[in-house]
C-alpha atoms as a PDB file:
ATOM      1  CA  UNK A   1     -39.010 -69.753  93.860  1.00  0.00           C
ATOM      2  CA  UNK A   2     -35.170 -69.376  94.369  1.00  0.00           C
ATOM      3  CA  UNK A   3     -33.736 -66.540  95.644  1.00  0.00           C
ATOM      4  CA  UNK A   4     -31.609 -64.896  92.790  1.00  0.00           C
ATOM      5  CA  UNK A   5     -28.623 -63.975  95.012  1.00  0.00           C
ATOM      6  CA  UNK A   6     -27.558 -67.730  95.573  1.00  0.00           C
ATOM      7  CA  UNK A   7     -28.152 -68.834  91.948  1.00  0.00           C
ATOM      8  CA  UNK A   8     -24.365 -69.637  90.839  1.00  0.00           C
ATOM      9  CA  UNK A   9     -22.949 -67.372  87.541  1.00  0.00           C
ATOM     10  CA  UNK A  10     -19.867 -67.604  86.151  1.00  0.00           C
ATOM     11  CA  UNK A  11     -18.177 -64.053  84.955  1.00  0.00           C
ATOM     12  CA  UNK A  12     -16.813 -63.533  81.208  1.00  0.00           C
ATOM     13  CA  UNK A  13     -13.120 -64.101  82.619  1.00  0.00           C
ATOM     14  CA  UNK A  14     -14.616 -68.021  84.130  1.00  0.00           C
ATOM     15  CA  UNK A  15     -14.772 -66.928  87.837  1.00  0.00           C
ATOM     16  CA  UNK A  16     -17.420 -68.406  89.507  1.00  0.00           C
ATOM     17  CA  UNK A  17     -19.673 -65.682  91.458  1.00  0.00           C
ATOM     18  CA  UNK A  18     -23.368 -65.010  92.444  1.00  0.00           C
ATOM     19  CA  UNK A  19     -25.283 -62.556  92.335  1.00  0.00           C
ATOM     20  CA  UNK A  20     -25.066 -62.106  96.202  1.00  0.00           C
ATOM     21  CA  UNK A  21     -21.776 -60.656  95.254  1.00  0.00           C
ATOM     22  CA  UNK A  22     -24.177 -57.170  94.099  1.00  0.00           C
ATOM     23  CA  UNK A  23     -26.382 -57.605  97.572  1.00  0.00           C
ATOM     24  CA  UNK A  24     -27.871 -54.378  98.416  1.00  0.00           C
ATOM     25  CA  UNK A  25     -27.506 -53.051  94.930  1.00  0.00           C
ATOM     26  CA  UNK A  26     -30.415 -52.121  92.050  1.00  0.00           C
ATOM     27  CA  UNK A  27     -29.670 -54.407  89.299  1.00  0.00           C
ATOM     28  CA  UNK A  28     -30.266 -54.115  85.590  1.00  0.00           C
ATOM     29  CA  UNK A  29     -30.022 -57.689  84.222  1.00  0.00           C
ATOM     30  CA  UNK A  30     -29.555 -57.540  80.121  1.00  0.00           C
ATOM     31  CA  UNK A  31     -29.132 -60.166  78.013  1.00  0.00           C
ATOM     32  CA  UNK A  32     -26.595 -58.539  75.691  1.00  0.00           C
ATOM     33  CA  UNK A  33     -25.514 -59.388  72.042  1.00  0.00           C
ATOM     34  CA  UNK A  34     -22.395 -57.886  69.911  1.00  0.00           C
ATOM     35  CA  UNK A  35     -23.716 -58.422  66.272  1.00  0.00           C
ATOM     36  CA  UNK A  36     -28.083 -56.795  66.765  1.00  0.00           C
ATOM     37  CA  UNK A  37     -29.744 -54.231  65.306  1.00  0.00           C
ATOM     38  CA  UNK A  38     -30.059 -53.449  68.923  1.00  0.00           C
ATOM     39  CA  UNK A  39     -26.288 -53.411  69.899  1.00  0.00           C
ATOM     40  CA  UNK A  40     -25.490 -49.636  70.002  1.00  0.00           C
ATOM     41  CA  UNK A  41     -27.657 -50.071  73.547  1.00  0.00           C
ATOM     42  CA  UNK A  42     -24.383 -50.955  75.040  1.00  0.00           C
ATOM     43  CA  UNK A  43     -24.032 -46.883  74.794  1.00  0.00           C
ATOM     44  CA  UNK A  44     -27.238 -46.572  77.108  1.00  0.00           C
ATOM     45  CA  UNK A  45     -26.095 -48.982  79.714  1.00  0.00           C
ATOM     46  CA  UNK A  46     -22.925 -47.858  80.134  1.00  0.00           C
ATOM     47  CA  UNK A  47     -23.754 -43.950  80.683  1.00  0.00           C
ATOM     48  CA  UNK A  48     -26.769 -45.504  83.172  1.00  0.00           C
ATOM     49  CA  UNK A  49     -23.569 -47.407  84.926  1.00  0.00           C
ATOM     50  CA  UNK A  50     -21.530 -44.060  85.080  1.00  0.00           C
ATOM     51  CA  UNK A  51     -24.515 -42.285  85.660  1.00  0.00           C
ATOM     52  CA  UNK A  52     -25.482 -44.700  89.020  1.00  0.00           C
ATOM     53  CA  UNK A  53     -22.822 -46.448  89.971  1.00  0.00           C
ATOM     54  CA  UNK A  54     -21.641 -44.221  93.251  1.00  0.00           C
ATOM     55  CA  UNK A  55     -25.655 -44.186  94.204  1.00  0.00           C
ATOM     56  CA  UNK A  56     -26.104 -48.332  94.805  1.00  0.00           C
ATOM     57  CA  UNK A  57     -26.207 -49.329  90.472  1.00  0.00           C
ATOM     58  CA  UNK A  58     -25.036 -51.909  88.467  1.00  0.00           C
ATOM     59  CA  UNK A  59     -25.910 -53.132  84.728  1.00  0.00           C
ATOM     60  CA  UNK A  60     -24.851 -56.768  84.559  1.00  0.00           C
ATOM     61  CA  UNK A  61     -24.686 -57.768  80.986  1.00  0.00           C
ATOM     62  CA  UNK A  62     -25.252 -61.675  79.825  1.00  0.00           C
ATOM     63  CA  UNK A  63     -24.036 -62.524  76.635  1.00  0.00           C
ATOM     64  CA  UNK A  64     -26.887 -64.572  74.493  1.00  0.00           C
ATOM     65  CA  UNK A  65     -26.149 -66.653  71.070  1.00  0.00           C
ATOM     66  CA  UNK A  66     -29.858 -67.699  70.485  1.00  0.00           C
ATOM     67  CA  UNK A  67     -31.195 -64.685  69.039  1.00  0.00           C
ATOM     68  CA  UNK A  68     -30.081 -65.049  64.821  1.00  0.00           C
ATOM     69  CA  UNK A  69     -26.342 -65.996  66.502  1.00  0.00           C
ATOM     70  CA  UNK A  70     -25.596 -62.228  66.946  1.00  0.00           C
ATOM     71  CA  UNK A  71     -22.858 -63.310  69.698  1.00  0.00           C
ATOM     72  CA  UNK A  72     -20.767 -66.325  68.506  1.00  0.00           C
ATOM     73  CA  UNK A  73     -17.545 -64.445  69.585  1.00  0.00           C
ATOM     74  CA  UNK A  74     -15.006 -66.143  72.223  1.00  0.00           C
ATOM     75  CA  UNK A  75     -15.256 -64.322  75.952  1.00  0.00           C
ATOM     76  CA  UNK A  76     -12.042 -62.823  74.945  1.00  0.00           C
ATOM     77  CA  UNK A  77     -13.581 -61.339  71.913  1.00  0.00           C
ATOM     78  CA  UNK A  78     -16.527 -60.292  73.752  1.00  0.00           C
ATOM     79  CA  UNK A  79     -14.616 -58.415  75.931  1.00  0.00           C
ATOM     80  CA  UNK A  80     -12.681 -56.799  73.705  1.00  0.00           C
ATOM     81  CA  UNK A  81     -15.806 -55.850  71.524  1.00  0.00           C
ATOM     82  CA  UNK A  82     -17.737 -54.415  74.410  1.00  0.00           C
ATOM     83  CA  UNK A  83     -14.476 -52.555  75.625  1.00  0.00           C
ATOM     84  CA  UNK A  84     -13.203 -50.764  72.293  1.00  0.00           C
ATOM     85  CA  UNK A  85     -16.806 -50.087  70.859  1.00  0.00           C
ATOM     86  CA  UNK A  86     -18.591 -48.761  73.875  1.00  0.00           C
ATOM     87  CA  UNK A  87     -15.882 -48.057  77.102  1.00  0.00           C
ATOM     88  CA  UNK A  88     -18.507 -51.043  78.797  1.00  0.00           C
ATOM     89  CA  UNK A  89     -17.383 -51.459  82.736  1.00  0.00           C
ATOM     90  CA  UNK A  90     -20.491 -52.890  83.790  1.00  0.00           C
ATOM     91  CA  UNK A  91     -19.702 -56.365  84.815  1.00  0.00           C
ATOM     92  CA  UNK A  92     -19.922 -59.240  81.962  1.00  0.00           C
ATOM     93  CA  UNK A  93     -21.157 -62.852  82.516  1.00  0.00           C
ATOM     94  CA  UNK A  94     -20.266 -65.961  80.196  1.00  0.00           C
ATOM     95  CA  UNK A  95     -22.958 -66.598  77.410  1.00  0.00           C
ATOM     96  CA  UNK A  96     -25.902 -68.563  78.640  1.00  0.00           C
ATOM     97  CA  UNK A  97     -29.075 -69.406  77.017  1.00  0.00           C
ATOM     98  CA  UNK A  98     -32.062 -67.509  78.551  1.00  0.00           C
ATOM     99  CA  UNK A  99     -35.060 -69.592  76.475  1.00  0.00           C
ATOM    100  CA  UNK A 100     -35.648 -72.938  75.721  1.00  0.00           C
ATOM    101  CA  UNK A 101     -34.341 -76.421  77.739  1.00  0.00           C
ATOM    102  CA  UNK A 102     -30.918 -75.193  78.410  1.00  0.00           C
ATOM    103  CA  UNK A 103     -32.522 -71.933  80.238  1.00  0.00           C
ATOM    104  CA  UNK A 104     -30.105 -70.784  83.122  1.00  0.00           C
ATOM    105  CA  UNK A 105     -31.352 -70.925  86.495  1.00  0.00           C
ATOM    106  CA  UNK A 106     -31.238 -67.161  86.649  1.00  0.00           C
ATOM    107  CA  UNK A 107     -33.673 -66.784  83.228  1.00  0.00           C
ATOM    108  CA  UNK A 108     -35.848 -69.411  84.805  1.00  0.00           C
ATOM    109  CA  UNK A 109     -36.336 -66.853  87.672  1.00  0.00           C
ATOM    110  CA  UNK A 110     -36.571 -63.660  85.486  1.00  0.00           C
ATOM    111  CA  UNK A 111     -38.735 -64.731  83.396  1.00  0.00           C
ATOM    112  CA  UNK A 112     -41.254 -65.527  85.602  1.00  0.00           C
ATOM    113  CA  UNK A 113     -42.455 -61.711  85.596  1.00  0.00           C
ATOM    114  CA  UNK A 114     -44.436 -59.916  83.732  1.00  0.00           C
ATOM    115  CA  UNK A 115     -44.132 -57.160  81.379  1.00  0.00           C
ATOM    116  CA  UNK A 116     -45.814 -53.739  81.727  1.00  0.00           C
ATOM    117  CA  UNK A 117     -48.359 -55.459  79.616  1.00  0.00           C
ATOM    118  CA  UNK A 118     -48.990 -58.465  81.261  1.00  0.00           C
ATOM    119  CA  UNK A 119     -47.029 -60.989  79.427  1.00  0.00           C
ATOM    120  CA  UNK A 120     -44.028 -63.494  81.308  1.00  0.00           C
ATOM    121  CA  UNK A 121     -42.341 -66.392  79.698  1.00  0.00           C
ATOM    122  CA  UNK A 122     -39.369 -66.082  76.881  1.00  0.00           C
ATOM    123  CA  UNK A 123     -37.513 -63.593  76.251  1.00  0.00           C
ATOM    124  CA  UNK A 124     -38.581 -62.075  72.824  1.00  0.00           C
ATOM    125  CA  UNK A 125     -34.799 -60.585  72.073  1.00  0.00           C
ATOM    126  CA  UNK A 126     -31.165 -59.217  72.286  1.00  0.00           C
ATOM    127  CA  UNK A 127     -31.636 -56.289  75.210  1.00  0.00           C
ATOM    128  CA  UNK A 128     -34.234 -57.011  77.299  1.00  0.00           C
ATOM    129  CA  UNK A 129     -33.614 -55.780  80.627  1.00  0.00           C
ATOM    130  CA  UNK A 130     -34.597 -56.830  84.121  1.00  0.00           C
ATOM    131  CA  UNK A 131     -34.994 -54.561  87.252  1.00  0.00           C
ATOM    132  CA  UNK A 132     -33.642 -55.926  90.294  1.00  0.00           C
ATOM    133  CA  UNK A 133     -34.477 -54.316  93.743  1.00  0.00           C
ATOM    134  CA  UNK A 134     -31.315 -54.170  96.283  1.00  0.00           C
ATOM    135  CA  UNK A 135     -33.296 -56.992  98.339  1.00  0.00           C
ATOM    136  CA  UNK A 136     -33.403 -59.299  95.454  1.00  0.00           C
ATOM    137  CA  UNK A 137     -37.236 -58.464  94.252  1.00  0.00           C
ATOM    138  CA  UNK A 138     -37.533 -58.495  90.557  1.00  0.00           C
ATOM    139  CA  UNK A 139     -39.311 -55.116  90.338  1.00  0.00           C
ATOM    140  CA  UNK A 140     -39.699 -54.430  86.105  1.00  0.00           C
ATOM    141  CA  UNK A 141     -39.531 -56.478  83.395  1.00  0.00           C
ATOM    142  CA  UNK A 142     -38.843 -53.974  80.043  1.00  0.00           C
ATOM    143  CA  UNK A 143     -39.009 -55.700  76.319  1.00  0.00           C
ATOM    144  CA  UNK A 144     -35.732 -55.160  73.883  1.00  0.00           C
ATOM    145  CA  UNK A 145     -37.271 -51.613  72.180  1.00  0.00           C
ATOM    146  CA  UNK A 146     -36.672 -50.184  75.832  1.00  0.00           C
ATOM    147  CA  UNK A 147     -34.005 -47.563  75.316  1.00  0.00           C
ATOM    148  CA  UNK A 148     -31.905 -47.858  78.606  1.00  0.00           C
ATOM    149  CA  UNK A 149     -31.824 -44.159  79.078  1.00  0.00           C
ATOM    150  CA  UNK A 150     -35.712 -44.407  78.138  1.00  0.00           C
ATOM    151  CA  UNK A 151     -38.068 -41.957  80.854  1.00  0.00           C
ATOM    152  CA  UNK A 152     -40.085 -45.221  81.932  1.00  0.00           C
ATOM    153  CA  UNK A 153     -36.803 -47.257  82.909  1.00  0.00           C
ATOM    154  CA  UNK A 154     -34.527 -44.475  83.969  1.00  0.00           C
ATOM    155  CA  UNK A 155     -37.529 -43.265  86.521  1.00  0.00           C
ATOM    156  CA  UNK A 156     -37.949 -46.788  87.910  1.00  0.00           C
ATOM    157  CA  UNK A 157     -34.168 -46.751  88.833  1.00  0.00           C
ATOM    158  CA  UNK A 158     -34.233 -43.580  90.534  1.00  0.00           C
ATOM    159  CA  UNK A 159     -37.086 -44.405  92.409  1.00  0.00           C
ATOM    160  CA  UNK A 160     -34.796 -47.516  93.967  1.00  0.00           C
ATOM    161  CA  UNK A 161     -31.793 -45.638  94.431  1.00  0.00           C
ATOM    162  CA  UNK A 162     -31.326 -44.851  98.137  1.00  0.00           C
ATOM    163  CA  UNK A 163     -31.275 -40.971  98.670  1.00  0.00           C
END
């Protein structure tokens, strides 16, 4: 298994980073898409950034085409999406696939753990979210119809946060 924190990522303005760059930090790892049914989620993960930011949070959003090709848009137009439509300041990561052959290293990882119900392997949709511990231990795996301000999500976070 490889640790998450050294598997290279490259940010929505092409700067290459890992996620040892969010060390210490509770993660929420979304694979995000401007044109779902699901998009107005953006709202969610934004107020959970404001919300958690100054107690050890970040929601780091990856930009996915394979889903229906509800994110075809340039990283410019990406960025501007996320920015007018929903005030997003959660850090933004070029589009990757997360199923299939071309799976990125970090989706290889993440998708090694199970749901709440028992069940690993693709991921089924646009917004499903990933709970990282500050040491790097995937801790929750939560399917697309997970609201991010949702009581099951939102409780796991807190219980991460450091005091």
């Amino acid at each position: 298994m490889t640790d998450l924190y050294d598997i290279p990522l490259r940010t929505l303005d092409g700067e290459d980073i890992t996620l040892g760059a969010f060390r210490s930090r509770v993660l929420l790892v979304v694979n995000v898409a401007s044109r779902c049914g699901l998009t107005p989620q953006y709202a969610g993960l934004e107020r959970l950034q404001k919300q958690y930011e100054g107690r050890g949070f970040t929601v780091l959003g990856f930009p996915c085409n394979q889903f229906a090709g509800q994110e075809p848009g340039s990283p410019e137009e990406i960025r501007a999406f996320c920015s007018v439509n929903y005030g997003v300041t959660f850090p933004l990561f070029e589009r990757i696939e997360v199923n299939g052959p071309g799976r990125h290293p970090l989706y290889a990882e993440l998708t090694r753990t199970a749901d709440a119900d028992g069940g690993a392997g693709d991921i089924q949709w646009n917004f499903e979210k990933f709970l990282v511990s500050p040491e790097g231990e995937v801790l929750g795996r939560y399917r697309p119809g997970t609201e991010p301000e949702g009581e099951e999500l939102v409780a796991a976070i807190e219980a991460r946060l450091p005091v």
